[in-house]
C-alpha atoms as a PDB file:
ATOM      1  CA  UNK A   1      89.610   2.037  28.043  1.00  0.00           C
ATOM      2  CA  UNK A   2      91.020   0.775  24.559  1.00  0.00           C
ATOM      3  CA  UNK A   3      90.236   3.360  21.675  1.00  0.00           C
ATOM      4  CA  UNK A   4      88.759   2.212  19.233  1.00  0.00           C
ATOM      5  CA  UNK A   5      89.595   3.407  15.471  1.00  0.00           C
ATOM      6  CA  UNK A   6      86.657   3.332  12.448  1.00  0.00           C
ATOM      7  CA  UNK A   7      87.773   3.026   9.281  1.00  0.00           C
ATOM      8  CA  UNK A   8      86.089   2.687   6.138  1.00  0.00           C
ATOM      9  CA  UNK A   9      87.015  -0.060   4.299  1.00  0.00           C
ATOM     10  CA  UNK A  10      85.964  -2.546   1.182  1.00  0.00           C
ATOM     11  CA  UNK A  11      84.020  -5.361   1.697  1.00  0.00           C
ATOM     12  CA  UNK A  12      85.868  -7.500  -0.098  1.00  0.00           C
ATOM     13  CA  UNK A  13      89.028  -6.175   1.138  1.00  0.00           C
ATOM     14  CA  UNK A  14      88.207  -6.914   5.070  1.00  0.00           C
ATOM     15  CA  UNK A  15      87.423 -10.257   3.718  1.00  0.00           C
ATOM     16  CA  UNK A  16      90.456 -10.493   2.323  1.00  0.00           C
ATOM     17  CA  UNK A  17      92.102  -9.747   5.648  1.00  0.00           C
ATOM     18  CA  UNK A  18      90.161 -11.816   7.472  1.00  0.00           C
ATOM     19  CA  UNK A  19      90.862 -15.272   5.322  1.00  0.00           C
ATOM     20  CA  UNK A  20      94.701 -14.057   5.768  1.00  0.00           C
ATOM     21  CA  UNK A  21      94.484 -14.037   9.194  1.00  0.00           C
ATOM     22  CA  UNK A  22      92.470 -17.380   9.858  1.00  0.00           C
ATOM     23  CA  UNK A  23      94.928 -18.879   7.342  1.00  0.00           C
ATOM     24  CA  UNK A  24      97.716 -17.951   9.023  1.00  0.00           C
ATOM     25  CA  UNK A  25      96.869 -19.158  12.373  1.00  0.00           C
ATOM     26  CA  UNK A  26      95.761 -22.305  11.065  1.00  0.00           C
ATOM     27  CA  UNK A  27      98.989 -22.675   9.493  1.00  0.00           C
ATOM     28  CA  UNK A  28     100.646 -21.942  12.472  1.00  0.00           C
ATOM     29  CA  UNK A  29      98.418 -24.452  14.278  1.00  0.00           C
ATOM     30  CA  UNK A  30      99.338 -27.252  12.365  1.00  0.00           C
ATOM     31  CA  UNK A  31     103.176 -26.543  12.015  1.00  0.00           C
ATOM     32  CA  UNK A  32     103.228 -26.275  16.313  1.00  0.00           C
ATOM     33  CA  UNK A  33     105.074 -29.427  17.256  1.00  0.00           C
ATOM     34  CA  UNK A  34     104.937 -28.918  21.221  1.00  0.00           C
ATOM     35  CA  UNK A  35     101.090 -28.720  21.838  1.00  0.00           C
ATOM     36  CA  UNK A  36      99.891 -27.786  25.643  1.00  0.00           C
ATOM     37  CA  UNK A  37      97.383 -29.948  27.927  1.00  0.00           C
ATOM     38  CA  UNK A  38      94.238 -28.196  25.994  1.00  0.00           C
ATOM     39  CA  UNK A  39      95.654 -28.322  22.266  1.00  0.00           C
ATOM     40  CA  UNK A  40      96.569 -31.844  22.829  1.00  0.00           C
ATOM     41  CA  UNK A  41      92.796 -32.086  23.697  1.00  0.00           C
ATOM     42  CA  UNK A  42      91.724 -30.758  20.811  1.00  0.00           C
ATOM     43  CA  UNK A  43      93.956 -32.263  18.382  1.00  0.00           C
ATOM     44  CA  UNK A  44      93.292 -35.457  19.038  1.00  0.00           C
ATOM     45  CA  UNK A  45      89.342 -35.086  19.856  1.00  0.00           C
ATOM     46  CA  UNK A  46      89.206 -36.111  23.149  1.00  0.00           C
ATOM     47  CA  UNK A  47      88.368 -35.056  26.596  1.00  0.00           C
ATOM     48  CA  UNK A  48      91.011 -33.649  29.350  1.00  0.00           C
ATOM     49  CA  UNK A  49      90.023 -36.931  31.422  1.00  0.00           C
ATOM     50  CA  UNK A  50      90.785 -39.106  28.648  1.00  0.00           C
ATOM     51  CA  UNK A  51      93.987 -37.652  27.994  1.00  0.00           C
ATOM     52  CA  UNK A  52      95.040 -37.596  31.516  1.00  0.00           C
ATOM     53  CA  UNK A  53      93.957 -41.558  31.492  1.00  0.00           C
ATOM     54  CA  UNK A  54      96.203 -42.247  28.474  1.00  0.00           C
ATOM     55  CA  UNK A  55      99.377 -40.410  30.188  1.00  0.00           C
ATOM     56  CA  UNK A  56      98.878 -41.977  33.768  1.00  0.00           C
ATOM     57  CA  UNK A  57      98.508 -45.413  31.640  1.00  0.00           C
ATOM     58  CA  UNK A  58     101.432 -44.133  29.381  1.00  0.00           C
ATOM     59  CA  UNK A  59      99.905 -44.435  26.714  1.00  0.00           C
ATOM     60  CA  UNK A  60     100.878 -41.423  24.950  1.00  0.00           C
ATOM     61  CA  UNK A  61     104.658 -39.990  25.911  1.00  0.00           C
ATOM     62  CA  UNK A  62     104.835 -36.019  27.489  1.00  0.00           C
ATOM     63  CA  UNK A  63     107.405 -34.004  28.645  1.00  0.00           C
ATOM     64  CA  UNK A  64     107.113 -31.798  31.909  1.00  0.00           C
ATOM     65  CA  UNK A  65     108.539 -28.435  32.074  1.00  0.00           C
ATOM     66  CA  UNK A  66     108.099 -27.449  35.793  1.00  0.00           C
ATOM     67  CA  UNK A  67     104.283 -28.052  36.409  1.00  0.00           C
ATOM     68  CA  UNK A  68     103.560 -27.940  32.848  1.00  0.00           C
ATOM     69  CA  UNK A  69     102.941 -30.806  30.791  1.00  0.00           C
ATOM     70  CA  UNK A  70     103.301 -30.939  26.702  1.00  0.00           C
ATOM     71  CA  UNK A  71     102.869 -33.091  24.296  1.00  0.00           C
ATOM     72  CA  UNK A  72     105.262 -33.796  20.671  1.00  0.00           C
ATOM     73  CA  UNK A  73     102.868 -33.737  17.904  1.00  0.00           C
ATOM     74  CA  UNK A  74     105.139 -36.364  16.042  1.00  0.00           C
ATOM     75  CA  UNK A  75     105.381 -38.427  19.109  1.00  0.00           C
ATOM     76  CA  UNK A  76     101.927 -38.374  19.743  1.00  0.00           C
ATOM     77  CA  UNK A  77     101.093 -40.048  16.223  1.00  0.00           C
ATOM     78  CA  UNK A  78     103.786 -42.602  16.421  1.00  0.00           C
ATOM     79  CA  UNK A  79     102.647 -43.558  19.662  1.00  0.00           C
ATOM     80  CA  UNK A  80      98.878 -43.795  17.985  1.00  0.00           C
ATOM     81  CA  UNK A  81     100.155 -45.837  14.929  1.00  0.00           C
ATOM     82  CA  UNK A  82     100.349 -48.767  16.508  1.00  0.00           C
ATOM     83  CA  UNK A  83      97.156 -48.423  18.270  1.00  0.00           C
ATOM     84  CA  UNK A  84      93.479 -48.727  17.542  1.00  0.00           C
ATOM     85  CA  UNK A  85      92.547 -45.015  17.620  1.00  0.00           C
ATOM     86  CA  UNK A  86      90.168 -44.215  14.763  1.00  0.00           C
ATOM     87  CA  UNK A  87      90.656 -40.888  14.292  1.00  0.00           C
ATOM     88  CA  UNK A  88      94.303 -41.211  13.826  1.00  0.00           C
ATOM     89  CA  UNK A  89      93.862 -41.069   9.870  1.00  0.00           C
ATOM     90  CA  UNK A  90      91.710 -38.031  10.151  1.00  0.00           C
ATOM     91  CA  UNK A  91      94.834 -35.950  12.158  1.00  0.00           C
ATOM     92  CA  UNK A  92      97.428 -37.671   9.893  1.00  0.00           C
ATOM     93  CA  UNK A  93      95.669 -35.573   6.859  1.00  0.00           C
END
């Protein structure tokens, strides 16, 4: 079992911490340039089946690493640019 540790803190201060935190991994989010199968998903909005249409139809390019497949975040858009995908201005923001 984990142990757990209570601590008495401010308020404001554990809010503090906790906008730190989510900043930080947001940040981290959007500076990742190789995204997996499931943050591909998400970044661009669409379903797993939909993204495994658009890289049977090569659509989009990948790389594979063994039996993994991911996905250049700068790739990705260039490869959208030129396409009719509507939320492409939304991800360039």
């Amino acid at each position: 079992m984990d142990n757990i540790v209570l601590i008495s803190i401010p308020q404001d201060k554990l809010k503090d911490l906790i906008r730190e935190a989510i900043r930080e991994e947001l940040s981290y989010k959007k500076d990742k340039e190789l995204l997996n199968f499931k943050e591909t998903c998400e970044f661009l909005g669409i379903s797993p089946s939909a993204l495994n249409k658009w890289k049977s139809e090569n659509r989009i390019p990948y790389k594979k690493l063994g039996k993994r497949v991911f996905f250049n975040r700068q790739e990705l858009l260039e490869s959208l640019k030129n396409s009719n995908y509507s939320r492409l201005k939304q991800i360039q923001c």
